[in-house]
Protein backbone atom coordinates (compact mmCIF):
# COMPACT_ATOMS: atom_id res chain seq x y z
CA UNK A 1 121.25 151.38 27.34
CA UNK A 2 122.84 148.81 25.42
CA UNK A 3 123.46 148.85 21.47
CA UNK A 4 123.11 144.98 20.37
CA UNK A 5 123.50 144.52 16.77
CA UNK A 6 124.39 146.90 13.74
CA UNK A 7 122.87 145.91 10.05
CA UNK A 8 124.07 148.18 7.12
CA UNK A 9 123.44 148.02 3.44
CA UNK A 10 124.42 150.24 0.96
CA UNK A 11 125.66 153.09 3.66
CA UNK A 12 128.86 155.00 2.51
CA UNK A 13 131.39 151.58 1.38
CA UNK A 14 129.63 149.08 3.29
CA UNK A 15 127.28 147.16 0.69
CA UNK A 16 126.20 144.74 3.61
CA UNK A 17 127.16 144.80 7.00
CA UNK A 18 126.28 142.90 10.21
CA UNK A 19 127.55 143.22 13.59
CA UNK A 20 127.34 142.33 16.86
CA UNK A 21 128.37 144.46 19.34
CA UNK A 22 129.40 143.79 22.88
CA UNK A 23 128.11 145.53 25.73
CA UNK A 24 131.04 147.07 27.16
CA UNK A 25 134.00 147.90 24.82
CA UNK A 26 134.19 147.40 21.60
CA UNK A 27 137.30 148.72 19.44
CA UNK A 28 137.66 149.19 15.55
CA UNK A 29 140.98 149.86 14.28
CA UNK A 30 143.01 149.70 11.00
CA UNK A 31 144.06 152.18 8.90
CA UNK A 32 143.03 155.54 7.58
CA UNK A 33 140.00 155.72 4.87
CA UNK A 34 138.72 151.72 5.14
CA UNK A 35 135.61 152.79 6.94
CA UNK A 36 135.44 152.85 10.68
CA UNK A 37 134.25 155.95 11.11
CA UNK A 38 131.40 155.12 9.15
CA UNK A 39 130.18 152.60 11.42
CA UNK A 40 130.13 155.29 14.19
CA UNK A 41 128.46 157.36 11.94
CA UNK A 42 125.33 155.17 11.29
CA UNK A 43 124.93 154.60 14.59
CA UNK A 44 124.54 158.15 15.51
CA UNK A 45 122.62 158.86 12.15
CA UNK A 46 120.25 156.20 13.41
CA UNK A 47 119.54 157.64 16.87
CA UNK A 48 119.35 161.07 15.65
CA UNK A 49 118.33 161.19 12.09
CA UNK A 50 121.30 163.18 11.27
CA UNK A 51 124.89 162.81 10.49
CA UNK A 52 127.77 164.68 13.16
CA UNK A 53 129.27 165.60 9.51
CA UNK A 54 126.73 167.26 8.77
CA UNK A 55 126.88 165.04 5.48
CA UNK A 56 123.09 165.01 3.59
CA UNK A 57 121.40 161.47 2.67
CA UNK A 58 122.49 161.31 -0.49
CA UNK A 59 126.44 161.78 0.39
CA UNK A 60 125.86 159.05 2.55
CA UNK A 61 124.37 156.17 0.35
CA UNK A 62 126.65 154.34 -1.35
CA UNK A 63 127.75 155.67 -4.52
CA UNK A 64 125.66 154.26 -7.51
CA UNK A 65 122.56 153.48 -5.74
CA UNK A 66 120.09 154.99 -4.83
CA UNK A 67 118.84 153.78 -1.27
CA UNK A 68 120.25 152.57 2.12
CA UNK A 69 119.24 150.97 4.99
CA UNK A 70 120.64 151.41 9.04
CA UNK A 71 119.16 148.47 11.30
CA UNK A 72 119.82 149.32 14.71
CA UNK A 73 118.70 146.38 17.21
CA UNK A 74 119.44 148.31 21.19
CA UNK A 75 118.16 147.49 24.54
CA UNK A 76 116.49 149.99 27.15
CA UNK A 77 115.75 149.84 30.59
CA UNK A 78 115.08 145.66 29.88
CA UNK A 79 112.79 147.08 26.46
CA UNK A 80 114.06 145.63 23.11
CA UNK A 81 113.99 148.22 20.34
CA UNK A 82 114.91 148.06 16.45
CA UNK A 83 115.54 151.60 14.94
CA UNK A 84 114.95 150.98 10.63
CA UNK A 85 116.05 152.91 9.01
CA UNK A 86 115.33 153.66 5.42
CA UNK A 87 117.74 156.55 3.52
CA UNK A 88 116.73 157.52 -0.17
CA UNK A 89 118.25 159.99 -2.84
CA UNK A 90 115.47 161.77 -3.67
CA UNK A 91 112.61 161.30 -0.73
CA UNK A 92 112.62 162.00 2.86
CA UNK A 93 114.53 159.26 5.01
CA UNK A 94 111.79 156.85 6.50
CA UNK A 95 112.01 155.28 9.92
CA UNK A 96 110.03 152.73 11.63
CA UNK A 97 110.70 151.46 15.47
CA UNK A 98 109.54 148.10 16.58
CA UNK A 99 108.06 147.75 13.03
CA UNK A 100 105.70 151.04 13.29
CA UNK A 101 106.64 153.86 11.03
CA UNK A 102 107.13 157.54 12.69
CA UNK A 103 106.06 160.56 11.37
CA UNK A 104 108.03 163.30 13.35
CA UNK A 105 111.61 162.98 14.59
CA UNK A 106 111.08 163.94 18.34
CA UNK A 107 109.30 160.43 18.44
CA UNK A 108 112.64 158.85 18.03
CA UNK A 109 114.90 161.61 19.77
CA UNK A 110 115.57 159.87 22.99
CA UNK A 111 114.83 156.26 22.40
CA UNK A 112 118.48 156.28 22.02
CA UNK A 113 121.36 158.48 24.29
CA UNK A 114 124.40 158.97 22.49
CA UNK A 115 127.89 160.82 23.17
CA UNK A 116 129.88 160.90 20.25
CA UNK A 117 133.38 162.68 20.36
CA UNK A 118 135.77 163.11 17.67
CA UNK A 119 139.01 164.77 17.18
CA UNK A 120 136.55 167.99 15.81
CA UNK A 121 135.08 168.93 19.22
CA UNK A 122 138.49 169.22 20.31
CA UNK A 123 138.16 172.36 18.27
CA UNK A 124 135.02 173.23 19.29
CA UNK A 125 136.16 176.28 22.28
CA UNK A 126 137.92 178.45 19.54
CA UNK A 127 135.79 177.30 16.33
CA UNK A 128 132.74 179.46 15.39
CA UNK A 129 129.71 180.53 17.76
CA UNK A 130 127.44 177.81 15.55
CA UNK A 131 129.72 174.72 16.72
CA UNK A 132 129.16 175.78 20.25
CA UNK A 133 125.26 176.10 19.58
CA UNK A 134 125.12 172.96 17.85
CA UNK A 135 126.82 170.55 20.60
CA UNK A 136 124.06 172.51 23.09
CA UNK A 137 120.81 171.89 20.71
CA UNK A 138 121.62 168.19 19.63
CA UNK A 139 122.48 167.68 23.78
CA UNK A 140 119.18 169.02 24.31
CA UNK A 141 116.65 167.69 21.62
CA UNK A 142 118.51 164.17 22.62
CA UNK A 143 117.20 165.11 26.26
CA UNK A 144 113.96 167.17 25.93
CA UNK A 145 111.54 166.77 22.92
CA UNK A 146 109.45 169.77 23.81
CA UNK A 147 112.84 171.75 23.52
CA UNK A 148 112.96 169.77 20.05
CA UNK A 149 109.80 170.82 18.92
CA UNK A 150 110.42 174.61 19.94
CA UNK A 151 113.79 174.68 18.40
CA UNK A 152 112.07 173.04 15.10
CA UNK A 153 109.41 175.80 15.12
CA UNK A 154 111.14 178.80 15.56
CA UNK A 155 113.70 177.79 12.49
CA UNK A 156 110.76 177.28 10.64
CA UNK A 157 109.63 180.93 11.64
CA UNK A 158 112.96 181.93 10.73
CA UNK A 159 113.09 180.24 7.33
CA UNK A 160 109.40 181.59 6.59
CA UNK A 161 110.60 185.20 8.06
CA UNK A 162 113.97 185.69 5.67
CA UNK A 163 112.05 183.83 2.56
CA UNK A 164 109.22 187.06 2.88
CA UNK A 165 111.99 189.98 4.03
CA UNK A 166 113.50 188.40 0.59
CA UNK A 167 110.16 188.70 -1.28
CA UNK A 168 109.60 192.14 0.19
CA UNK A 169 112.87 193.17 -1.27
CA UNK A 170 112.18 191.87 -4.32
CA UNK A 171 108.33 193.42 -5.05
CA UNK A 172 109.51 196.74 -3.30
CA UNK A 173 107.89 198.63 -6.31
CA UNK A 174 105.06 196.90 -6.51
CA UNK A 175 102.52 195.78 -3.94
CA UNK A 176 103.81 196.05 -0.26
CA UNK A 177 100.77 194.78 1.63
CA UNK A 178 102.79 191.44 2.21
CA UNK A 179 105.23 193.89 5.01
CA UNK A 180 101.70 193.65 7.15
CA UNK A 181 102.51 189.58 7.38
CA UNK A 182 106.13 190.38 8.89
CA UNK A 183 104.17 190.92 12.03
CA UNK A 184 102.21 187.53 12.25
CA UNK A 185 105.81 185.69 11.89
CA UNK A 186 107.69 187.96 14.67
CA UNK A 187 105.05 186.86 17.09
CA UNK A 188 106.12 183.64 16.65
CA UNK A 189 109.31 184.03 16.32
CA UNK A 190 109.51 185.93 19.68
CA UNK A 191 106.80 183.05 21.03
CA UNK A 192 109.45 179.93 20.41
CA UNK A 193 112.26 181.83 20.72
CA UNK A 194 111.91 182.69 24.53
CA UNK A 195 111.58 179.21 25.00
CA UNK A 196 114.46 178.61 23.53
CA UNK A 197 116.40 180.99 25.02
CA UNK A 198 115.03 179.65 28.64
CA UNK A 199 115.82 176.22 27.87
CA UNK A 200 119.37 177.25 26.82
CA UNK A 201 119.61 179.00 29.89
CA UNK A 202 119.15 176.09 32.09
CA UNK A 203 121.13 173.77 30.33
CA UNK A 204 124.51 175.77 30.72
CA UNK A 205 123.33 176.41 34.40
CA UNK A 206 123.21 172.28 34.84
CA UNK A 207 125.80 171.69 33.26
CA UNK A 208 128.42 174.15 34.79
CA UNK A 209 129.01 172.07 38.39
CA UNK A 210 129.46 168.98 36.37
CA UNK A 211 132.03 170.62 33.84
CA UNK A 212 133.52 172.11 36.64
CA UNK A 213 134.00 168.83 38.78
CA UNK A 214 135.53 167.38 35.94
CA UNK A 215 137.80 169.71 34.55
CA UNK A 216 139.37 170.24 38.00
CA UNK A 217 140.60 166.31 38.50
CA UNK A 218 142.33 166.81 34.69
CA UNK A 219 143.70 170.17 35.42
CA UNK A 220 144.99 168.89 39.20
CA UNK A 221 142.49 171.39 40.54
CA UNK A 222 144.49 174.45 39.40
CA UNK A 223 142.02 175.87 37.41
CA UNK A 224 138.24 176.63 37.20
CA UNK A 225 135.91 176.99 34.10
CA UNK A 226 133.08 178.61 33.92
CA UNK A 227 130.45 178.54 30.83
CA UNK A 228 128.30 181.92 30.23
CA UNK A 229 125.89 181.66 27.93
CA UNK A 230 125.66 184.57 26.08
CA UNK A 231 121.79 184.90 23.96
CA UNK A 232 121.62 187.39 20.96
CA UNK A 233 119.17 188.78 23.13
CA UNK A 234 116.94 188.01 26.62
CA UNK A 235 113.45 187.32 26.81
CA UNK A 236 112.33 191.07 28.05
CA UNK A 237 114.31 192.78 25.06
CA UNK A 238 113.52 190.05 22.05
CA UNK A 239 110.12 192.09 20.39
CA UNK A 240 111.55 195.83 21.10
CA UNK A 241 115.17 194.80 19.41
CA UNK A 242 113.30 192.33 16.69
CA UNK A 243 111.07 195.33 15.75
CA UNK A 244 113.84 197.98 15.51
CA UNK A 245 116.30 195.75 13.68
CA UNK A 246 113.45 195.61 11.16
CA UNK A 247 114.66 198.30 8.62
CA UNK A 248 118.34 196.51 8.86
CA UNK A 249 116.46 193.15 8.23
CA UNK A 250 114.41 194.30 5.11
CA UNK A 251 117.83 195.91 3.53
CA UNK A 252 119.92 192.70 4.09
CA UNK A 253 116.71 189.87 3.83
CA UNK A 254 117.85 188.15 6.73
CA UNK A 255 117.12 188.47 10.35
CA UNK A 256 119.46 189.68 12.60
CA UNK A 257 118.24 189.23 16.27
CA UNK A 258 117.43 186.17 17.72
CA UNK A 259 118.99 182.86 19.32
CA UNK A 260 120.14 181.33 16.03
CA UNK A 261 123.13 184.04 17.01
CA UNK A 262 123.64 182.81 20.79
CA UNK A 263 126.83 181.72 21.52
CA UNK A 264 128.76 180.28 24.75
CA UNK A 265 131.60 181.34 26.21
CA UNK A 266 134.27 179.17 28.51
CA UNK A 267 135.77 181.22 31.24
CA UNK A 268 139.24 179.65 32.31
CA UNK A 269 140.55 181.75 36.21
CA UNK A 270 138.14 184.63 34.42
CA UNK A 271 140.06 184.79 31.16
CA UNK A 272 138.54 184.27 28.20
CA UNK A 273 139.75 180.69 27.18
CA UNK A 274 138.90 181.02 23.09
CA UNK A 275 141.04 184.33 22.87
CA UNK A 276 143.64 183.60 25.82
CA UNK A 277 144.29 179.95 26.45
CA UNK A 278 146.71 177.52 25.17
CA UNK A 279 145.83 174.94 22.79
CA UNK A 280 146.06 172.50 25.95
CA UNK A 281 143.87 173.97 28.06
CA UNK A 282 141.52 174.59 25.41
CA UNK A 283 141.64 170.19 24.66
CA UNK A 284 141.53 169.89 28.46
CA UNK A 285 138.32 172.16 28.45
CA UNK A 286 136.89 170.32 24.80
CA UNK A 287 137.54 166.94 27.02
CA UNK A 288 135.88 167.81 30.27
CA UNK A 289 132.60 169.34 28.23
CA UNK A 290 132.46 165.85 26.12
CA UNK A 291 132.61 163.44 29.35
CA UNK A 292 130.11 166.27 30.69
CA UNK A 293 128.02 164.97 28.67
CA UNK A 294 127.59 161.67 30.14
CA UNK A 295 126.74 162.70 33.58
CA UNK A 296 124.02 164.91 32.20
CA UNK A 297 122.36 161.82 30.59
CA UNK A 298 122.64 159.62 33.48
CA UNK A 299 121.62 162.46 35.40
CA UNK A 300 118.25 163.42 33.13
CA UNK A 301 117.19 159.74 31.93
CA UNK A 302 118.92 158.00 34.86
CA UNK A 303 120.38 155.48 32.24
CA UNK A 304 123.91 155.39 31.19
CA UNK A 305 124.19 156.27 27.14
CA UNK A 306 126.43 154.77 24.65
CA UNK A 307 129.64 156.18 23.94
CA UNK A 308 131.25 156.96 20.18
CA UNK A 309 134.73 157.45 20.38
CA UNK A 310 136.08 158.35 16.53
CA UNK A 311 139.96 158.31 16.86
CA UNK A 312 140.35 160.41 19.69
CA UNK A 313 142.77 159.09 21.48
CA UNK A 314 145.67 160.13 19.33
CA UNK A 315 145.02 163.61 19.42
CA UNK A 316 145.66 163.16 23.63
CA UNK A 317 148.51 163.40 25.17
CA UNK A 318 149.06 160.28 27.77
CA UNK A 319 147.46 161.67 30.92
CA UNK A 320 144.25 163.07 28.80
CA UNK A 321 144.09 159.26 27.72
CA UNK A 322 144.20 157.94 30.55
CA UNK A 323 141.68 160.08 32.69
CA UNK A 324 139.44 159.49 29.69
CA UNK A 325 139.65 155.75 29.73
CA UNK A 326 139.24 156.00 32.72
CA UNK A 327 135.95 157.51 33.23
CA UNK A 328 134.29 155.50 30.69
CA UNK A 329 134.41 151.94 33.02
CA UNK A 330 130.41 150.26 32.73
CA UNK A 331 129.52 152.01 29.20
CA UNK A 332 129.23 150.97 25.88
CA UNK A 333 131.69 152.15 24.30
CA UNK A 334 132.93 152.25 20.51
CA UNK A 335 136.82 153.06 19.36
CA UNK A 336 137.78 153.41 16.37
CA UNK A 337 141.89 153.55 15.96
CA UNK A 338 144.61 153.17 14.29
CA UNK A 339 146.26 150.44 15.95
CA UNK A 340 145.98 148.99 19.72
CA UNK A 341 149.41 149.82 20.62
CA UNK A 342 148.20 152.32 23.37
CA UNK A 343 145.38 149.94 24.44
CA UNK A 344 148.27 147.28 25.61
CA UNK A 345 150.24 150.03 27.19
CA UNK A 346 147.71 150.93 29.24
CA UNK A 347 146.82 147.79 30.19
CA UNK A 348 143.17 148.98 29.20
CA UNK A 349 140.41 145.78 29.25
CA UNK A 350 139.27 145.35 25.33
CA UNK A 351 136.08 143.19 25.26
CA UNK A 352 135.47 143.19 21.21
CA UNK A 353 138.06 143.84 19.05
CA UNK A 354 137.57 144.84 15.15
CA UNK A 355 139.59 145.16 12.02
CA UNK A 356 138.41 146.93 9.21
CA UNK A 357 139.94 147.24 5.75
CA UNK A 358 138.29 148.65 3.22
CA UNK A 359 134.84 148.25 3.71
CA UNK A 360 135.46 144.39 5.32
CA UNK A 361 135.24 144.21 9.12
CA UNK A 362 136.66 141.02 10.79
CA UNK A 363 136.55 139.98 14.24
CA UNK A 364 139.84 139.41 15.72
């Protein structure tokens, strides 16, 4: 997969915006705050409808108006594609590929196979059991739409489930034949949530020879990691432990069993590397999950994805660099920097190169 040309308007401090990009490396660099991350950004907003700030439609449009537009022009397996898409303050974003509008998500969700890794997933071993579960789903719904449409239906039935233990709460005194309903949304629940937990399941089980490979040429082979996935609960025990966690559910309106509280955890020589390792083999871990990543995708859609890299490099020491450079040779990929001084060093082939002040991107 190849990403061709970038159009932005309105998006964050780009009013207009039009790139082309080349297929093998493309760097931006300048300093701090002038807007290269953004450009990273829309791309990955564009192949999965969301931002990897988390940041909501209307924190990305451009201050003072009230729509934006991403045009992503990409190539596929010799099949031209342009992702539009339309962002607004107060509506639903709208999307149309090849000119034909989508209804649902999952029908873009895999047009496009991105890796995107910023200096944050370097943190993502010791920050919180959501970051962990959120670098699994987005892997996944990029992957699998049935996964997609599972994960999307059982937060539904969780949203639905805590909006009636809420309203339960609230008309204790009064009528209480809406507790009989709590019954029709744990069957589903339960229903998507196996399949969830399954899927989840065989992801970490894939992709634990691949981080291993990897993390043992950037640890010299001295170490081995190992990722357990650890659900809130298994299959067998979900409807016994759903239905006695009901009277702790109804007093705090939320539900507490279920795989929106699964969690992974990375197993360094069998010690526990978010409570016991050093900040450097925790990076070393962060890095070898990331280019993980990569082989899954050529692996599952025997294509090689585009890669996002948002100012790693300087959080690296020299040898993390350089394996990483070095196992990026025949993909697309995107830098952004702060200057090229390590680029020369290295002696590392630059095919595009970028420079972006304030909102202005020039090709050098």
């Amino acid at each position: 997969m190849v990403i061709q040309k970038i159009e932005l308007e309105n998006y964050r401090n780009y009013e207009k915006l039009e790139l082309d990009i080349d297929s093998d490396t493309n760097i931006f660099h300048g300093e701090n705050a002038q807007g290269k991350t953004n450009i990273l950004e829309s791309i990955y907003v564009a192949c999965t409808t969301k931002s990897h700030k988390r940041s909501k439609d209307k924190e990305i449009i451009q201050f003072g108006k009230d729509e934006a537009h991403i045009r992503l022009y990409l190539q596929k397996k010799g099949i031209n594609y342009k992702i539009d898409m339309h962002l607004r303050k107060n509506k639903r974003k709208a999307v149309a590929i090849n000119g034909i509008p989508i209804k649902k998500a999952s029908e873009l969700l895999g047009i496009a196979n991105i890796v995107f890794f910023s200096p944050e997933d370097l943190n993502i071993i010791k920050n919180g059991p959501s970051e962990r579960r959120r670098f699994v789903d987005m892997e996944l719904c990029q992957l699998d739409r049935v996964y997609l449409s599972d994960l999307t239906s059982y937060n539904k039935c969780l949203e639905e489930r805590n909006k009636l233990l809420k309203d339960i709460s609230i008309n204790r005194s009064g009528d209480n034949s809406i507790l009989d309903t709590l019954d029709i949304w744990d069957i589903q629940l339960i229903s998507f949530g196996k399949k969830v937990i399954e899927a989840r399941k065989k992801f970490i089980n894939a992709l634990n020879p691949i981080i291993d490979g990897i993390h043992g040429s950037l640890s010299g082979n001295k170490e081995k990691i190992e990722l357990r996935y650890e659900p809130d609960v298994e299959c067998d025990d979900f409807e016994a432990k759903l239905k006695s966690s009901r009277n702790t559910d109804l007093r705090y309106c939320t539900t507490s069993v279920g795989p929106h509280r699964d969690d992974i955890n990375f197993i360094l020589n069998t010690t526990d590397l978010r409570k016991f390792g050093s900040q450097g083999q925790q990076r070393t871990a962060s890095l070898a999950l990331k280019l993980s990543e990569i082989e899954l995708v050529r692996t599952a859609v025997n294509d090689e994805p585009v890669l996002l890299l948002d100012d790693v490099l300087s959080e690296l020491d020299s040898s993390r660099q350089h394996y990483l450079l070095n196992s990026i040779g025949g993909i697309q990929t995107l830098i952004t920097c702060t200057g090229l001084d390590e680029f020369v060093k290295m002696r590392f082939k630059i095919d595009k190169v970028f420079n972006v002040v304030n909102g202005s991107v020039m090709e050098e």
